[in-house]
PDB file of N, CA and C in Angstrom:
ATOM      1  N   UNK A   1       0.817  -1.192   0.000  1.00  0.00           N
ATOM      2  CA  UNK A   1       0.000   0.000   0.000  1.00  0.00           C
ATOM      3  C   UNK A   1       0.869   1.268   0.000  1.00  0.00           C
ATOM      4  N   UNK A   2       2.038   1.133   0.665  1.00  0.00           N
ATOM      5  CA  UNK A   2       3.066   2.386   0.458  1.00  0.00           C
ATOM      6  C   UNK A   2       3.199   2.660  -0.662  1.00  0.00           C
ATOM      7  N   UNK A   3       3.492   1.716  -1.422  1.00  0.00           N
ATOM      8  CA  UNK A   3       3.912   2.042  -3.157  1.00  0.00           C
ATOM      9  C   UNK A   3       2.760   2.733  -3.810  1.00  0.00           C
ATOM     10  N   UNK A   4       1.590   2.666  -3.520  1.00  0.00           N
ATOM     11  CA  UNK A   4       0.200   3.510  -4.094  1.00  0.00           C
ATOM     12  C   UNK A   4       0.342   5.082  -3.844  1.00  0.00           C
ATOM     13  N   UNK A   5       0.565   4.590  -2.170  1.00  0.00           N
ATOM     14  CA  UNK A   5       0.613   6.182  -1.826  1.00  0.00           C
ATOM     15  C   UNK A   5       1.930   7.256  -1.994  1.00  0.00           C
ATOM     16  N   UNK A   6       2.559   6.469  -2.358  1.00  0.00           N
ATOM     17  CA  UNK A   6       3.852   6.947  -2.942  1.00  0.00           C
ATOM     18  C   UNK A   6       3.719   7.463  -4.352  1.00  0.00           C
ATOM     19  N   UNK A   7       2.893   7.029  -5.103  1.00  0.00           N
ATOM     20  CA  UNK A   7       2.422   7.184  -6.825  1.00  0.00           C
ATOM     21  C   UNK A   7       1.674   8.193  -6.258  1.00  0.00           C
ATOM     22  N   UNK A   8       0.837   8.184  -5.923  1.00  0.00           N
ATOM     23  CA  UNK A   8      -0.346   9.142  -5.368  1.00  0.00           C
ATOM     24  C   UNK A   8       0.513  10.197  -5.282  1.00  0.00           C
ATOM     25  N   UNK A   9       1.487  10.909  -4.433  1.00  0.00           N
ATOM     26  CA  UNK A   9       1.861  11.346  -3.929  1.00  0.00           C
ATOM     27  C   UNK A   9       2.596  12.319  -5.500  1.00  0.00           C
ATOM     28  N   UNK A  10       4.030  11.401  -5.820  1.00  0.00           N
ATOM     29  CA  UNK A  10       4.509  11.718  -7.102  1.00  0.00           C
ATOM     30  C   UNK A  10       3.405  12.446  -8.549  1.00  0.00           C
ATOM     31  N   UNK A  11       2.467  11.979  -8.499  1.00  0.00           N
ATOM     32  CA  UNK A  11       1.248  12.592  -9.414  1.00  0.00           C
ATOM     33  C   UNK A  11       0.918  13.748  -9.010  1.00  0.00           C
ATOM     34  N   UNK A  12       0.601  13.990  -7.755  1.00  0.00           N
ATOM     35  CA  UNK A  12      -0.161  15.078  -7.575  1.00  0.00           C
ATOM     36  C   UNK A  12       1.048  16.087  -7.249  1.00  0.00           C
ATOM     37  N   UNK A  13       2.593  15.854  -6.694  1.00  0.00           N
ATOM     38  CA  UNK A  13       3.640  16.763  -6.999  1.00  0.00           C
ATOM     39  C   UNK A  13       3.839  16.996  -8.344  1.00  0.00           C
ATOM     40  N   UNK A  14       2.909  16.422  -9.201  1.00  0.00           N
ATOM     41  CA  UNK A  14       3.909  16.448 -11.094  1.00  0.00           C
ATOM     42  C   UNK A  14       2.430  17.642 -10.804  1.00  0.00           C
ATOM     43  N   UNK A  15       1.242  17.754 -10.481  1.00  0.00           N
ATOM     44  CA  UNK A  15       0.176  18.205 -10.909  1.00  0.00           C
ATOM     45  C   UNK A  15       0.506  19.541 -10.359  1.00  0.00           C
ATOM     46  N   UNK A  16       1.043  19.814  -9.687  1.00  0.00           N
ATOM     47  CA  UNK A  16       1.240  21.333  -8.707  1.00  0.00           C
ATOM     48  C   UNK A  16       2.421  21.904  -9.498  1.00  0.00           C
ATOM     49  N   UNK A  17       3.477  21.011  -9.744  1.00  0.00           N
ATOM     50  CA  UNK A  17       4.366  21.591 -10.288  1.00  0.00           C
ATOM     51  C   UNK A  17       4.610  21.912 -11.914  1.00  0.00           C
ATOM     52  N   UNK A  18       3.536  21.119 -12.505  1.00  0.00           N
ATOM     53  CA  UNK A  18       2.852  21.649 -14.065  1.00  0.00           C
ATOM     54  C   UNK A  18       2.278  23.203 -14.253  1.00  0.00           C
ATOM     55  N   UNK A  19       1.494  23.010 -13.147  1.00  0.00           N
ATOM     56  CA  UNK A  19       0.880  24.313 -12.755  1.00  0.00           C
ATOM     57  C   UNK A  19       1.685  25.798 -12.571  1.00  0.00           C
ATOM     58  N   UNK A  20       2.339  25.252 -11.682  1.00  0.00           N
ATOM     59  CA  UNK A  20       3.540  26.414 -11.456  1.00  0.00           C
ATOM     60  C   UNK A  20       4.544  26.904 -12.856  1.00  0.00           C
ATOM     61  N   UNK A  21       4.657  25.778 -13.149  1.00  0.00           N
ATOM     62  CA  UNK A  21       5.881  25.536 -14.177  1.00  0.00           C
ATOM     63  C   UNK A  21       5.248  26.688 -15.323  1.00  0.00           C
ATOM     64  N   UNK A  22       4.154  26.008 -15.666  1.00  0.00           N
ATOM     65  CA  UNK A  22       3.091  26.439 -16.871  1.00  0.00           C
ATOM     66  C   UNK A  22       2.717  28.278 -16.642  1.00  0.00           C
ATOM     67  N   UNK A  23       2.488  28.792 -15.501  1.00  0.00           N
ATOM     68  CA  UNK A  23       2.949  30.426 -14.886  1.00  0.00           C
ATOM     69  C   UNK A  23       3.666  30.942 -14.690  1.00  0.00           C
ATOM     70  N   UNK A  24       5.013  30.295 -14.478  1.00  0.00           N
ATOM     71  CA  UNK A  24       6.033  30.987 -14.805  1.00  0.00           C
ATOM     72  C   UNK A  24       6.956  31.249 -16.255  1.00  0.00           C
ATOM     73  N   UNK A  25       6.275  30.128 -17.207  1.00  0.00           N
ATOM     74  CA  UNK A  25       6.736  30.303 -18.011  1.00  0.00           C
ATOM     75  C   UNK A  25       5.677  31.258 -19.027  1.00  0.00           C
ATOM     76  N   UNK A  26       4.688  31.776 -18.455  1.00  0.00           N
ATOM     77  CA  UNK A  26       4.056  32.531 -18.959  1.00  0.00           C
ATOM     78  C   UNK A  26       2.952  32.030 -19.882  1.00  0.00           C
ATOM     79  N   UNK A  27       2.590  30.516 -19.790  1.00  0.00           N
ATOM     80  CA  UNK A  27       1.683  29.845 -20.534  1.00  0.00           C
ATOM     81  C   UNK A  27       0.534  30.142 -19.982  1.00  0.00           C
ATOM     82  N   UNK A  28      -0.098  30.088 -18.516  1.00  0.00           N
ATOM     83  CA  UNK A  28      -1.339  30.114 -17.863  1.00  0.00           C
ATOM     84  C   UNK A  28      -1.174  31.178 -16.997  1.00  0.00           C
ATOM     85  N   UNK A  29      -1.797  31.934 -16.484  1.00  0.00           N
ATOM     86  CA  UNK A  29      -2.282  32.707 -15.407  1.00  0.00           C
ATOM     87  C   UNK A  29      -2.641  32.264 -14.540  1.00  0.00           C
ATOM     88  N   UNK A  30      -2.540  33.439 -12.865  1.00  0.00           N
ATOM     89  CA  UNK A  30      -2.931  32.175 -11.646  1.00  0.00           C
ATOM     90  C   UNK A  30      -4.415  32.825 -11.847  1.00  0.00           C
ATOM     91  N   UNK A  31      -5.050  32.853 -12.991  1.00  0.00           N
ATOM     92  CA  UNK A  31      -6.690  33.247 -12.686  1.00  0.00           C
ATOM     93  C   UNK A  31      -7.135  32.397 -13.185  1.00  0.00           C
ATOM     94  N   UNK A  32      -6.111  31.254 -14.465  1.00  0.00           N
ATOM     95  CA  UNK A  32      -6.646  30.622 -15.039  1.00  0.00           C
ATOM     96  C   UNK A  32      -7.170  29.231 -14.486  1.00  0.00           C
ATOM     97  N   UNK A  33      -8.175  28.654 -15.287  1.00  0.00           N
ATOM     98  CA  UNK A  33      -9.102  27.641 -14.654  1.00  0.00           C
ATOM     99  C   UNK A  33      -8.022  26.758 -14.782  1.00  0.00           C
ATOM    100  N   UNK A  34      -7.272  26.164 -15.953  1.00  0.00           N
ATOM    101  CA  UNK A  34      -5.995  25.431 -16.068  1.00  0.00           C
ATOM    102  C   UNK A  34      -5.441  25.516 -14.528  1.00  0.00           C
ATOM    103  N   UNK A  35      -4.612  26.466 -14.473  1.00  0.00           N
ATOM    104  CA  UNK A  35      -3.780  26.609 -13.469  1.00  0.00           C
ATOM    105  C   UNK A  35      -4.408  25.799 -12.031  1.00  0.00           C
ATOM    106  N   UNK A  36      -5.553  26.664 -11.531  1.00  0.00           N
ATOM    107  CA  UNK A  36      -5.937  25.766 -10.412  1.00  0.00           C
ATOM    108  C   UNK A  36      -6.507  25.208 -10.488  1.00  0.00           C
ATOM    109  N   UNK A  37      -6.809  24.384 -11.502  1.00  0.00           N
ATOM    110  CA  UNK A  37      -7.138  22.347 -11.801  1.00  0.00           C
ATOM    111  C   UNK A  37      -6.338  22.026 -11.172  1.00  0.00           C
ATOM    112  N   UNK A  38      -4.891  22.291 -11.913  1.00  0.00           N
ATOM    113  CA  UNK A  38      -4.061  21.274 -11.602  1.00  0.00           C
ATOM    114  C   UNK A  38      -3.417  21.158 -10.369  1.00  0.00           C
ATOM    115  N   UNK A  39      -3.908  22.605  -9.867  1.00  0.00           N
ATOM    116  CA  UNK A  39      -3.333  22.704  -8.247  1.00  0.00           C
ATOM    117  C   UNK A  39      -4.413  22.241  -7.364  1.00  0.00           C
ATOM    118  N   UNK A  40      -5.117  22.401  -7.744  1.00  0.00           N
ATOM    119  CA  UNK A  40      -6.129  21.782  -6.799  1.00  0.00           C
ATOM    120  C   UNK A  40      -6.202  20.033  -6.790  1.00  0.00           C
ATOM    121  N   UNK A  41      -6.121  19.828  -8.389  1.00  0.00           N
ATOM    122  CA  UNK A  41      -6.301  18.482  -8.138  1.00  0.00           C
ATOM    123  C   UNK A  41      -5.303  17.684  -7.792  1.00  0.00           C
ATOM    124  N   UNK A  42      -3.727  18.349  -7.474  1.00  0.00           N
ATOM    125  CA  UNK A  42      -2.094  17.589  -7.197  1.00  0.00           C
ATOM    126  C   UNK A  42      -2.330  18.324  -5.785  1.00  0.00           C
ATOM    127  N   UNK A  43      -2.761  19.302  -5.078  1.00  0.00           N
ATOM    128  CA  UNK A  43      -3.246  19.237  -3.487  1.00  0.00           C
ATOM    129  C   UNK A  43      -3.880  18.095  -2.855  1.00  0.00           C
ATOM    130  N   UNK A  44      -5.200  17.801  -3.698  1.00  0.00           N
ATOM    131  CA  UNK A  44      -5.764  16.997  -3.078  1.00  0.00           C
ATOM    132  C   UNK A  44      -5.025  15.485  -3.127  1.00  0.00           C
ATOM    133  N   UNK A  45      -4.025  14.886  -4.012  1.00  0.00           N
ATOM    134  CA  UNK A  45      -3.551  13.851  -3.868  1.00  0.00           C
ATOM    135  C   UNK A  45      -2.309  14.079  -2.934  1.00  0.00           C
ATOM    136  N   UNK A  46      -1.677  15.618  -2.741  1.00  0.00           N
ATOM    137  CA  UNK A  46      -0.701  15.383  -1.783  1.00  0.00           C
ATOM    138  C   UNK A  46      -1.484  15.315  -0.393  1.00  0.00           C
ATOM    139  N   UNK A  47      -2.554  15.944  -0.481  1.00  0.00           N
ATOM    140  CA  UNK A  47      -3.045  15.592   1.176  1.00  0.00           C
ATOM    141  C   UNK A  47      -3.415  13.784   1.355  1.00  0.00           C
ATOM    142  N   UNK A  48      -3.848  13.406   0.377  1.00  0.00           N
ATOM    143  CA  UNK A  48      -4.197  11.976   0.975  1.00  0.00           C
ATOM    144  C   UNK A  48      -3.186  11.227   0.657  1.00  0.00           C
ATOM    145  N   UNK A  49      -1.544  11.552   0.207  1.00  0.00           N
ATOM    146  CA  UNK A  49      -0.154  11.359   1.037  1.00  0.00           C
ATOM    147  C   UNK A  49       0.043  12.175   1.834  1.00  0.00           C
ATOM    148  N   UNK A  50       0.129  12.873   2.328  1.00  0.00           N
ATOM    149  CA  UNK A  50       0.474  13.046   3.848  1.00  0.00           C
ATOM    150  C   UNK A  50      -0.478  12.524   4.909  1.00  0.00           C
ATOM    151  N   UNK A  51      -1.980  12.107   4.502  1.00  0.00           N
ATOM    152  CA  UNK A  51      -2.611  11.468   5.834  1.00  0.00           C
ATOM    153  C   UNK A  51      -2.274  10.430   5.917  1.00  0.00           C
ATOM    154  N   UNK A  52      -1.959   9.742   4.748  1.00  0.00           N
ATOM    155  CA  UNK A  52      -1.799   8.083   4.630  1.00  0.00           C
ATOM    156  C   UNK A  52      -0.368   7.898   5.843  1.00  0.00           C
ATOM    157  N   UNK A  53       0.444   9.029   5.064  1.00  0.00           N
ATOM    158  CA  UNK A  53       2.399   8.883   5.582  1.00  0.00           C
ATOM    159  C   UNK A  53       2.152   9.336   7.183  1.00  0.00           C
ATOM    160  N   UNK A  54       0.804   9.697   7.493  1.00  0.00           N
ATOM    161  CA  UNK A  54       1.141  10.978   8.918  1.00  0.00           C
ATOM    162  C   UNK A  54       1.762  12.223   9.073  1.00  0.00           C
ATOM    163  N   UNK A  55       2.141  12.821   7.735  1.00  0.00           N
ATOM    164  CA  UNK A  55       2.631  14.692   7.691  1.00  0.00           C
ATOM    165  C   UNK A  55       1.844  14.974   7.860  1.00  0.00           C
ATOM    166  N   UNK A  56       1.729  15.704   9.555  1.00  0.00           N
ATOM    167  CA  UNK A  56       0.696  16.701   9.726  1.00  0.00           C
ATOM    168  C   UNK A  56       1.441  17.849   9.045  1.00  0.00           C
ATOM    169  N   UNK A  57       2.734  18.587   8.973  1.00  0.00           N
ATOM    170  CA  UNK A  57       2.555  20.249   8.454  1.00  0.00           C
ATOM    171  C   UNK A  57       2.468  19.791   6.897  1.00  0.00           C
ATOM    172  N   UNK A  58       2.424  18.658   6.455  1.00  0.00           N
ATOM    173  CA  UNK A  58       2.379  18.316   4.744  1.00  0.00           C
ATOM    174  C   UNK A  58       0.708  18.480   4.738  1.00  0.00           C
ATOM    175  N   UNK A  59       0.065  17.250   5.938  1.00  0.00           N
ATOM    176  CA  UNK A  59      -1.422  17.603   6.025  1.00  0.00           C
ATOM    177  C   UNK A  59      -1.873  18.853   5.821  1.00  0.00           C
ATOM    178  N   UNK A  60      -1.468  19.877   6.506  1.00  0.00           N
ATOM    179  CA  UNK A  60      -1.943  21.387   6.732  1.00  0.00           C
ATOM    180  C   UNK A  60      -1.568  22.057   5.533  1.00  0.00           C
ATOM    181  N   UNK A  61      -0.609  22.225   4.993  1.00  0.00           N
ATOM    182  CA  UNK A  61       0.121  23.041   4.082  1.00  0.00           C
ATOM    183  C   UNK A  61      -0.804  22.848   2.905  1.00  0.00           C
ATOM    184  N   UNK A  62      -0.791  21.400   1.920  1.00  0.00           N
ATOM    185  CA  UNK A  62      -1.752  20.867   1.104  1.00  0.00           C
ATOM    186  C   UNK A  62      -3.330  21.082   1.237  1.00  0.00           C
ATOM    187  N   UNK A  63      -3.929  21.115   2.533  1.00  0.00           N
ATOM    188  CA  UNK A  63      -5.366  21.177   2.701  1.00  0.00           C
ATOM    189  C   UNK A  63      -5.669  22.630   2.212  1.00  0.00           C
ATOM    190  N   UNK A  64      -4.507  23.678   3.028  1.00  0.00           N
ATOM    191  CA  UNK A  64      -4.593  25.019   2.828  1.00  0.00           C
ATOM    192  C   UNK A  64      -4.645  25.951   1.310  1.00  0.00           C
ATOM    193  N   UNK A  65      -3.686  24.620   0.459  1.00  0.00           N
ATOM    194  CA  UNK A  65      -3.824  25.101  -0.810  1.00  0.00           C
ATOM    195  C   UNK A  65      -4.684  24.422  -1.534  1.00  0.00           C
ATOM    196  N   UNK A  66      -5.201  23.538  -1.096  1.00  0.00           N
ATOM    197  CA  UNK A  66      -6.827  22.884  -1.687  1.00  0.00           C
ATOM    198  C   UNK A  66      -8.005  23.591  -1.527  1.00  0.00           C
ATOM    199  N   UNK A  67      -7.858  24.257  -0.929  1.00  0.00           N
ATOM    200  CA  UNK A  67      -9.040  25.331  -0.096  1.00  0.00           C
ATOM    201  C   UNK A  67      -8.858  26.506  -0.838  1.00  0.00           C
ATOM    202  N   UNK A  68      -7.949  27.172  -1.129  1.00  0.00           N
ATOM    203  CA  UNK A  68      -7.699  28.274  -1.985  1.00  0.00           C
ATOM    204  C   UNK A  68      -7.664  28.078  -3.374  1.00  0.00           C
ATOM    205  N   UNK A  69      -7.640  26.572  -4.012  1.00  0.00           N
ATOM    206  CA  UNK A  69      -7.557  26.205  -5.240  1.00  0.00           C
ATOM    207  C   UNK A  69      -8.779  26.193  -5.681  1.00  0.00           C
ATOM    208  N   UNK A  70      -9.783  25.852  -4.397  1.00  0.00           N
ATOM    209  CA  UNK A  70     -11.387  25.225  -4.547  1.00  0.00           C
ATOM    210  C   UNK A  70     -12.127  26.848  -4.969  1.00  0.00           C
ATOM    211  N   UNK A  71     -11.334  27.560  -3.699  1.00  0.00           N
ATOM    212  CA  UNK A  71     -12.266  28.969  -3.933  1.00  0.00           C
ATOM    213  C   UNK A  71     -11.676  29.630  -5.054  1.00  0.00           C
ATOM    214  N   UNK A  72     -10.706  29.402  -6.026  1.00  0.00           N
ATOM    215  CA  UNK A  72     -10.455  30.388  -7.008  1.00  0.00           C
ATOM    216  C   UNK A  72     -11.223  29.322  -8.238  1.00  0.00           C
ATOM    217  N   UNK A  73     -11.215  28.608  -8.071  1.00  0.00           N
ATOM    218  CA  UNK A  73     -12.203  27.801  -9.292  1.00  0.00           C
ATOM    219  C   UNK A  73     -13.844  28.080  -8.686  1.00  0.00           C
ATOM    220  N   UNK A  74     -14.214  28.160  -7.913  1.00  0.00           N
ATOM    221  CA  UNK A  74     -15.457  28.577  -7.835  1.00  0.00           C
ATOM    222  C   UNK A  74     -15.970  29.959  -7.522  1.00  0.00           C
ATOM    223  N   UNK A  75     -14.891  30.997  -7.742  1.00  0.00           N
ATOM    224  CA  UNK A  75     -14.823  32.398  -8.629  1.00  0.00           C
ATOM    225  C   UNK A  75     -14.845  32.168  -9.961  1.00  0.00           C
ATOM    226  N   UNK A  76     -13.857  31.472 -10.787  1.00  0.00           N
ATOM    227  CA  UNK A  76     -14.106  31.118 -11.989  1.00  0.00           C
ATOM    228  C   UNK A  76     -15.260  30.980 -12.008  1.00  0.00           C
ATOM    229  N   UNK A  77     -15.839  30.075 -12.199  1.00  0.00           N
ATOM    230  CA  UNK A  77     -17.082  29.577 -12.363  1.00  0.00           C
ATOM    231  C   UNK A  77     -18.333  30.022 -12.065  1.00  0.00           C
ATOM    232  N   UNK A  78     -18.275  31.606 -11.366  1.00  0.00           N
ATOM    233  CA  UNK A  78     -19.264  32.063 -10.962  1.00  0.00           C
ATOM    234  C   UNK A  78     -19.192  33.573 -12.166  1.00  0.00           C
ATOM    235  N   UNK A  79     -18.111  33.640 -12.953  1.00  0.00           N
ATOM    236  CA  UNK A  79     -18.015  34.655 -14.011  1.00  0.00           C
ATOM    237  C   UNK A  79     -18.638  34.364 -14.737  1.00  0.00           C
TER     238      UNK A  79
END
């Protein structure tokens, strides 16, 4: 089961860091719906590696940017 949550884990760091990657290189905006997909949806797999592993400040850190990923896509979506 480690090895899952270990994939889990690696995916949703490739998904945050696409994101980032993709704004700094000037491809997406942080307003864009792109952008926090992919942060939202590589948050939510790093939080369920860190509950699985037990990182609580990985727990906290990830939840915090799932929560801010959730509310800028549902600004999107309310334009």
């Amino acid at each position: 089961m480690d090895f899952i949550f270990q994939l889990i884990g690696i995916f949703g760091a490739a998904f945050v860091l696409i994101g980032f990657s993709m704004m700094k290189f000037g491809k997406w905006k942080n307003e864009d719906l792109y952008y926090n997909l992919a942060n939202g949806f590589g948050s939510i797999l790093l939080v369920l590696n860190a509950f699985y592993f037990k990182n609580i400040a990985f727990f906290i850190l990830n939840t915090f940017w799932t929560v801010l990923s959730i509310k800028d896509i549902v600004k999107l979506y309310k334009k």
